[in-house]
C-alpha atoms as a PDB file:
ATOM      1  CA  UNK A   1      67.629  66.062 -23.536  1.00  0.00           C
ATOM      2  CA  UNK A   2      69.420  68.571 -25.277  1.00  0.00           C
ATOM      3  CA  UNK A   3      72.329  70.064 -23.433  1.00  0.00           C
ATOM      4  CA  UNK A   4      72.454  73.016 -25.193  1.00  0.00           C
ATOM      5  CA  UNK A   5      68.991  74.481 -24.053  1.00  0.00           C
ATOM      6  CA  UNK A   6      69.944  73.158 -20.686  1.00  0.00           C
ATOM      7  CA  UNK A   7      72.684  74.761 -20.007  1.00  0.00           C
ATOM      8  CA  UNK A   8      71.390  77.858 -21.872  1.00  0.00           C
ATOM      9  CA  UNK A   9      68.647  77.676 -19.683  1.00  0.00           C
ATOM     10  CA  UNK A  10      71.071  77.097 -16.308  1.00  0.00           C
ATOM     11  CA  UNK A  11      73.151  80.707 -17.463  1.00  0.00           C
ATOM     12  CA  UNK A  12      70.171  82.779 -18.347  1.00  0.00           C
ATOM     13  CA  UNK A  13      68.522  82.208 -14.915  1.00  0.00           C
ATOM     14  CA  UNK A  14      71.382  82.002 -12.604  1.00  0.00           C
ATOM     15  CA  UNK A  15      72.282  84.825 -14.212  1.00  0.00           C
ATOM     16  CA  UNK A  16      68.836  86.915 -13.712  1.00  0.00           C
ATOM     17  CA  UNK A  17      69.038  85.566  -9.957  1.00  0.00           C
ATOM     18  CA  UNK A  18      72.223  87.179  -9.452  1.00  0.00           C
ATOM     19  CA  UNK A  19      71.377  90.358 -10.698  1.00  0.00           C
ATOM     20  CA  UNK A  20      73.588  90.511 -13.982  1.00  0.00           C
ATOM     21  CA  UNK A  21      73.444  91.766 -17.540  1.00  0.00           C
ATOM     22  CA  UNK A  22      75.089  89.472 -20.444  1.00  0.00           C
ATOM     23  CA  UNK A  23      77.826  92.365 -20.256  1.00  0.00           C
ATOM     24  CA  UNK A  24      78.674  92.429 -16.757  1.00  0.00           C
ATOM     25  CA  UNK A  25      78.932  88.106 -16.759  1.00  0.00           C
ATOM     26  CA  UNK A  26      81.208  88.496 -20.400  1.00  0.00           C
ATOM     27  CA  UNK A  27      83.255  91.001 -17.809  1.00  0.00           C
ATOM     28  CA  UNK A  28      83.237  88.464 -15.619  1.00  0.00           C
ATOM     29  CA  UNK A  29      84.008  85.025 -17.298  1.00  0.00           C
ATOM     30  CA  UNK A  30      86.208  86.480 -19.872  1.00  0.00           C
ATOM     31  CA  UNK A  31      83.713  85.928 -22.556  1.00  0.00           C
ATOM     32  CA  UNK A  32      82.057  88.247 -24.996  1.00  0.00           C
ATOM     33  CA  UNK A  33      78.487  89.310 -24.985  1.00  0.00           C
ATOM     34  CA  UNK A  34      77.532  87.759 -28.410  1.00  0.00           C
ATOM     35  CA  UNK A  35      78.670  84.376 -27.257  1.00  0.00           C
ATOM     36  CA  UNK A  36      76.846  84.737 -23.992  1.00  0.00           C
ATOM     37  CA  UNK A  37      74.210  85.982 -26.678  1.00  0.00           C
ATOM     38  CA  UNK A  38      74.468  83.037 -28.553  1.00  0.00           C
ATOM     39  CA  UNK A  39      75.283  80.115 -25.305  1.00  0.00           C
ATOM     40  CA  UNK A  40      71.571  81.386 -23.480  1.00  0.00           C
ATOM     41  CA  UNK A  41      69.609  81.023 -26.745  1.00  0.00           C
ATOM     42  CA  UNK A  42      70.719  77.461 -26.937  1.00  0.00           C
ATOM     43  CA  UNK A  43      72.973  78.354 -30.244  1.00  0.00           C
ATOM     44  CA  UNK A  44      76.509  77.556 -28.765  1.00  0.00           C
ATOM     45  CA  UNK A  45      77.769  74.270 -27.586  1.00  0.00           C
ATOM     46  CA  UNK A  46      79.921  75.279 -24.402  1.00  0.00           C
ATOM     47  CA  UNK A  47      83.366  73.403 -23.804  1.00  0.00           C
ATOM     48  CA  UNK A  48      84.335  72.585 -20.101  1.00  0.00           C
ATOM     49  CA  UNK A  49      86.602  75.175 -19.752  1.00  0.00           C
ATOM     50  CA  UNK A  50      83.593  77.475 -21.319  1.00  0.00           C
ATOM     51  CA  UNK A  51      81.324  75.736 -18.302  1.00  0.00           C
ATOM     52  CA  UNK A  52      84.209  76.252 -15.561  1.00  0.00           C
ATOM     53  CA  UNK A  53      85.063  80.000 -16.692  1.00  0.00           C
ATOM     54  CA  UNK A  54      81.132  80.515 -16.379  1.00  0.00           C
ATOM     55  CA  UNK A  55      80.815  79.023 -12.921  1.00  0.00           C
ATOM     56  CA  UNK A  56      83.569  80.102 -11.607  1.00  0.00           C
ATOM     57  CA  UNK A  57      82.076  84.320 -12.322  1.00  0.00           C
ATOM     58  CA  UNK A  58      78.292  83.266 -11.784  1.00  0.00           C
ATOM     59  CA  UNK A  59      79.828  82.089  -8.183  1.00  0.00           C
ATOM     60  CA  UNK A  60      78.541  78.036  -8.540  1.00  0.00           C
ATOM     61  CA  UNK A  61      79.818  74.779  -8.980  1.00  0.00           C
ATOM     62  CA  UNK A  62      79.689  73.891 -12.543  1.00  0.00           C
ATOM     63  CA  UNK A  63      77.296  71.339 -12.141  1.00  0.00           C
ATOM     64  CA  UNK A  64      74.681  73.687 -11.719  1.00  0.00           C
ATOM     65  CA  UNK A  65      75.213  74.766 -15.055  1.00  0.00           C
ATOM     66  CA  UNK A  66      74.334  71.101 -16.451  1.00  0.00           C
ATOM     67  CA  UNK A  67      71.175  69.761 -13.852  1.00  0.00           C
ATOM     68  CA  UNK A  68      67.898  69.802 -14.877  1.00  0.00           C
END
């Protein structure tokens, strides 16, 4: 299984559910747009502290981020 498209996969709908853009979860997390850009199309590989800045403004544990 690749863990890119995973967690690309995680962040792109968790993000939909909540009701954000790419812009408001970059305002969130810390992170820019292009690299949220980049992490949902599978193009990034995310460190843990990338994962834990992510779940921390999406609201979920980051293990969400990584489950099938």
């Amino acid at each position: 299984m690749d863990m890119r498209k995973l967690v690309a996969t995680n962040v792109a709908r968790i993000r939909r559910e909540k009701g954000l853009t790419q812009e408001r979860l970059a305002e969130l997390s810390g992170l820019s747009q292009q690299y949220l850009s980049g992490l949902e199309r599978g193009n990034r590989n995310p460190t843990i502290v990338t994962l834990h800045e992510l779940a921390t403004a999406l609201k979920v544990s980051h293990v969400d981020l990584v489950m099938p």
